[in-house]
C-alpha atoms as a PDB file:
ATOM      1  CA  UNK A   1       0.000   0.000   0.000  1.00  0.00           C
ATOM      2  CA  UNK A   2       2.590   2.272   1.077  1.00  0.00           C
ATOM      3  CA  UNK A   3       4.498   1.819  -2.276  1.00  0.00           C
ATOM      4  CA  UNK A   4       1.926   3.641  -4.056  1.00  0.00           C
ATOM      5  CA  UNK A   5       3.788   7.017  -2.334  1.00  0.00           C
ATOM      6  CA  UNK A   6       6.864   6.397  -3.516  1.00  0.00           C
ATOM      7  CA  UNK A   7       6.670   8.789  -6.541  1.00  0.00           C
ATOM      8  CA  UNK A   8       5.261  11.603  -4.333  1.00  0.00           C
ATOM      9  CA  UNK A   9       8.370  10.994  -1.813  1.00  0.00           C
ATOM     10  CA  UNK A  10      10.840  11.017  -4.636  1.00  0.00           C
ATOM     11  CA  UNK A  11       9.326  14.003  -6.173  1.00  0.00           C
ATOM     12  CA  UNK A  12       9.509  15.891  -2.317  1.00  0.00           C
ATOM     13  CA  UNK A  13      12.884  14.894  -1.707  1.00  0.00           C
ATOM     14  CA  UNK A  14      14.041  16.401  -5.086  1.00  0.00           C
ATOM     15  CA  UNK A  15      11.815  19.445  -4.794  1.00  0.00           C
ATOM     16  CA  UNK A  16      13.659  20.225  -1.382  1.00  0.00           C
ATOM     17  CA  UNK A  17      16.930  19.244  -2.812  1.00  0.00           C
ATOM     18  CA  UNK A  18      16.572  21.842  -6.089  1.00  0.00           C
ATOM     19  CA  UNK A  19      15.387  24.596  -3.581  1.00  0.00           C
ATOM     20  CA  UNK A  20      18.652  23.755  -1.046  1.00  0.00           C
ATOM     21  CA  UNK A  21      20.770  23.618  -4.279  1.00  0.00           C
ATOM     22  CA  UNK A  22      18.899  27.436  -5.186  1.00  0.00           C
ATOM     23  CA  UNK A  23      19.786  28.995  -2.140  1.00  0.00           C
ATOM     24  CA  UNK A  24      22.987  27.746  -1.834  1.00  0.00           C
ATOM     25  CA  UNK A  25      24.057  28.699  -5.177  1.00  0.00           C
ATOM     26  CA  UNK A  26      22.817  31.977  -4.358  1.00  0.00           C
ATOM     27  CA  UNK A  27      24.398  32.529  -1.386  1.00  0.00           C
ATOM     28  CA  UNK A  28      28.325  31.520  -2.585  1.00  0.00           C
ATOM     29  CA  UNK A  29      27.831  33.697  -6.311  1.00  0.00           C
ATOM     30  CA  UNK A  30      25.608  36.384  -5.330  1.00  0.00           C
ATOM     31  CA  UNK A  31      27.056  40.344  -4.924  1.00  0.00           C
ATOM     32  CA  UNK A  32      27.424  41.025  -1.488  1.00  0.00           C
ATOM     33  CA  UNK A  33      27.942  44.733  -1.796  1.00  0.00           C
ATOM     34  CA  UNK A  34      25.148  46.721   0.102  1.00  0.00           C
ATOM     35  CA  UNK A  35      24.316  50.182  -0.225  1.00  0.00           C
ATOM     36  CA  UNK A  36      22.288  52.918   1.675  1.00  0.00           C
ATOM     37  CA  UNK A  37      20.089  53.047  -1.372  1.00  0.00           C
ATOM     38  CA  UNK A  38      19.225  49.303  -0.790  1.00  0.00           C
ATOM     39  CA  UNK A  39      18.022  49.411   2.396  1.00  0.00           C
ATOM     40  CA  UNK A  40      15.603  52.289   1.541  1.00  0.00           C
ATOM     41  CA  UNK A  41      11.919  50.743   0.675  1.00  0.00           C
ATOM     42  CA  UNK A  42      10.541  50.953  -2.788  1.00  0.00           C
ATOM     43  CA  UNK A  43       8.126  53.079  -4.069  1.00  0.00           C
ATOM     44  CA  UNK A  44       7.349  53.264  -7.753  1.00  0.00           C
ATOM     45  CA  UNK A  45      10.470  55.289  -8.455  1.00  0.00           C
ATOM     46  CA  UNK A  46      10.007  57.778  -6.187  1.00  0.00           C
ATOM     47  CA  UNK A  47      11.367  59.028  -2.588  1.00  0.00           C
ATOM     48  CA  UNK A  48       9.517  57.320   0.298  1.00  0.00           C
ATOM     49  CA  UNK A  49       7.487  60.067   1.715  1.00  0.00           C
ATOM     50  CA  UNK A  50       6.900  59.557   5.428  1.00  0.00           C
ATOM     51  CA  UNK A  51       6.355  56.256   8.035  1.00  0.00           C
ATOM     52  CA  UNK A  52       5.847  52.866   6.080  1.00  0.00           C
ATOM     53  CA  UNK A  53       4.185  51.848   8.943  1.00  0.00           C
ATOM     54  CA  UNK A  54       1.214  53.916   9.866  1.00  0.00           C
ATOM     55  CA  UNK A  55      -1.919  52.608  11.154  1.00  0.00           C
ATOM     56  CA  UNK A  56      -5.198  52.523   9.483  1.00  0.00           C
ATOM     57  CA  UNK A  57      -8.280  53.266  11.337  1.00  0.00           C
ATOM     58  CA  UNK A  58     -10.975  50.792  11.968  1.00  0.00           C
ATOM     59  CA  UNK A  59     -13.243  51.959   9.483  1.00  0.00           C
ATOM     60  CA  UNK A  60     -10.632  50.705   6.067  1.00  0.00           C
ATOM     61  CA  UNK A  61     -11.001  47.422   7.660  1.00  0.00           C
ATOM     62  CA  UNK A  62     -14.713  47.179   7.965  1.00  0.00           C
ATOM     63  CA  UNK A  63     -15.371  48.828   4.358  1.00  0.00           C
ATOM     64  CA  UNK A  64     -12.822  45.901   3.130  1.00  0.00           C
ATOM     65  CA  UNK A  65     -15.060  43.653   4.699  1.00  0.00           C
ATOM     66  CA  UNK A  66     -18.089  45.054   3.515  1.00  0.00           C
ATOM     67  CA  UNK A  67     -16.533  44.733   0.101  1.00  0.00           C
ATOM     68  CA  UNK A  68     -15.873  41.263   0.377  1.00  0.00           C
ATOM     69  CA  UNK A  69     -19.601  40.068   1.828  1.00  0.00           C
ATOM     70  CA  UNK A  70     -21.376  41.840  -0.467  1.00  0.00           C
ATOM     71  CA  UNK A  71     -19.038  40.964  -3.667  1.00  0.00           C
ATOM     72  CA  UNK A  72     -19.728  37.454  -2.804  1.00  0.00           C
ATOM     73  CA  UNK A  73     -23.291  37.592  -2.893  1.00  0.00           C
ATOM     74  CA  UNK A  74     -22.692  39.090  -6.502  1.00  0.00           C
ATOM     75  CA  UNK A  75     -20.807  35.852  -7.281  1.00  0.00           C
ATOM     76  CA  UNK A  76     -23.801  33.662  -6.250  1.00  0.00           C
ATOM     77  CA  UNK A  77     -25.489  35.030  -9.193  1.00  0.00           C
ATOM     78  CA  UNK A  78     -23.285  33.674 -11.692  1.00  0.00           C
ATOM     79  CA  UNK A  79     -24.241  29.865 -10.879  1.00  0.00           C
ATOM     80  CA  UNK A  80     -27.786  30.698 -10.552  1.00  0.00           C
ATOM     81  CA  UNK A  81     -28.539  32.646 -13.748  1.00  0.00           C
ATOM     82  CA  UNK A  82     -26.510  29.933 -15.488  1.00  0.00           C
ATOM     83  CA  UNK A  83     -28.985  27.133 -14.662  1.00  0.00           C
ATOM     84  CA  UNK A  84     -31.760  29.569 -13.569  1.00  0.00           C
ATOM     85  CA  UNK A  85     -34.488  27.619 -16.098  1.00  0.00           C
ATOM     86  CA  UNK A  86     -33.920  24.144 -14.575  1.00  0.00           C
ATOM     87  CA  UNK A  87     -34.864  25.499 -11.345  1.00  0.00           C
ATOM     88  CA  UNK A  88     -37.923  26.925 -11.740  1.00  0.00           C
ATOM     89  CA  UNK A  89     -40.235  28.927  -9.623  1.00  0.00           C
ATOM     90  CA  UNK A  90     -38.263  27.388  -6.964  1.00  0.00           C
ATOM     91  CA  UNK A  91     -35.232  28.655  -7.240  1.00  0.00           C
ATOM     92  CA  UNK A  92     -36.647  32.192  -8.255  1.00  0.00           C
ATOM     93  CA  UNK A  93     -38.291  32.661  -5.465  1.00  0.00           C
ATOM     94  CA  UNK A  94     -34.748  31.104  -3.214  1.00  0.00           C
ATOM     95  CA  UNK A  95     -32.856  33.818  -5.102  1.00  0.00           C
ATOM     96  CA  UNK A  96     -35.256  36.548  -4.304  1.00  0.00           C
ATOM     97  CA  UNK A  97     -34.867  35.194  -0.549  1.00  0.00           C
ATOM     98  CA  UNK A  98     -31.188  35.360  -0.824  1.00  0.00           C
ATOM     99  CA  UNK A  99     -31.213  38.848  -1.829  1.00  0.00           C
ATOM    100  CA  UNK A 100     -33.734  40.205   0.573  1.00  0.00           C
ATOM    101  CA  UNK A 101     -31.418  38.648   3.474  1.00  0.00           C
ATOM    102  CA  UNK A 102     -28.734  40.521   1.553  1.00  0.00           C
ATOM    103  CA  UNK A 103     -30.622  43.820   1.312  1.00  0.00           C
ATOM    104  CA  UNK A 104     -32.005  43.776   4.961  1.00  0.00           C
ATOM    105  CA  UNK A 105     -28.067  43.211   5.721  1.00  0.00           C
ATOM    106  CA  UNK A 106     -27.437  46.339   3.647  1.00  0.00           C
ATOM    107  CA  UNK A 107     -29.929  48.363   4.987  1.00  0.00           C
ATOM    108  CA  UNK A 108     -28.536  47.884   8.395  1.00  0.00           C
ATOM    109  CA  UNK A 109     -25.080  48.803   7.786  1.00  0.00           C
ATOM    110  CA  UNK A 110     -25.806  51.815   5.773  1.00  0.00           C
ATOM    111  CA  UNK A 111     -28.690  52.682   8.584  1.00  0.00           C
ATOM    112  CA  UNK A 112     -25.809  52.277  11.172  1.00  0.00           C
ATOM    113  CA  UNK A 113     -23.450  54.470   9.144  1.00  0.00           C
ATOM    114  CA  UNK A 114     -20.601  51.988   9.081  1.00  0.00           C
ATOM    115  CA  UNK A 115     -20.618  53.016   4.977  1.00  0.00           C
ATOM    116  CA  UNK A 116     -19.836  56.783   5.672  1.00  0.00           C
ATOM    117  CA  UNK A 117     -15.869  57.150   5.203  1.00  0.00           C
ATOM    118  CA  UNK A 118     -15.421  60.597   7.179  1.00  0.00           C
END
């Protein structure tokens, strides 16, 4: 039984291997000269401006996962409408449930003002 995993060992032990080989290789023939210019971060080209590292309020986070809910429920429809005449009535009238739950969600947030960025 266990010789069945025999390929997928071999095929682990040489993955491993060709990354230790990488990083080794890179290590002994890469440059090793550094620079202050290096170190700086990278952005587009241009001069960091300020902190990397500056905290973002509350409200980014919640609007991302706003985002994310409701573009989910947008991919439900893609499944639906796809075999929407084999359902029916039936699954009409699921869909229509779906996106009341949805809109009753939406109605909620924007009542509670989580959607306001200022």
């Amino acid at each position: 039984m266990l010789i069945n995993y025999v390929p997928i060992l071999i095929f682990t032990v040489v993955a491993i291997g060709l990354v230790a080989v990488i990083v080794v290789l890179s290590e002994l023939l890469g440059k090793k000269k550094h620079f202050p210019s290096k170190d700086m971060p990278y952005e587009c080209g241009m001069d960091p401006i300020g902190d990397a590292r500056h905290r973002y309020t509350v409200r980014f986070y919640v609007i991302a996962m706003f985002f994310i809910v409701f573009d989910i429920e947008a991919i439900f429809f893609f499944p639906w409408a796809v075999v929407f005449k084999s359902l029916g009535w039936f699954g009409f009238w699921e869909m229509l449930v779906f996106i009341g739950i949805i809109s009753v969600g939406l109605v909620y947030v924007w009542g509670k003002g989580a959607l306001e960025w200022e």
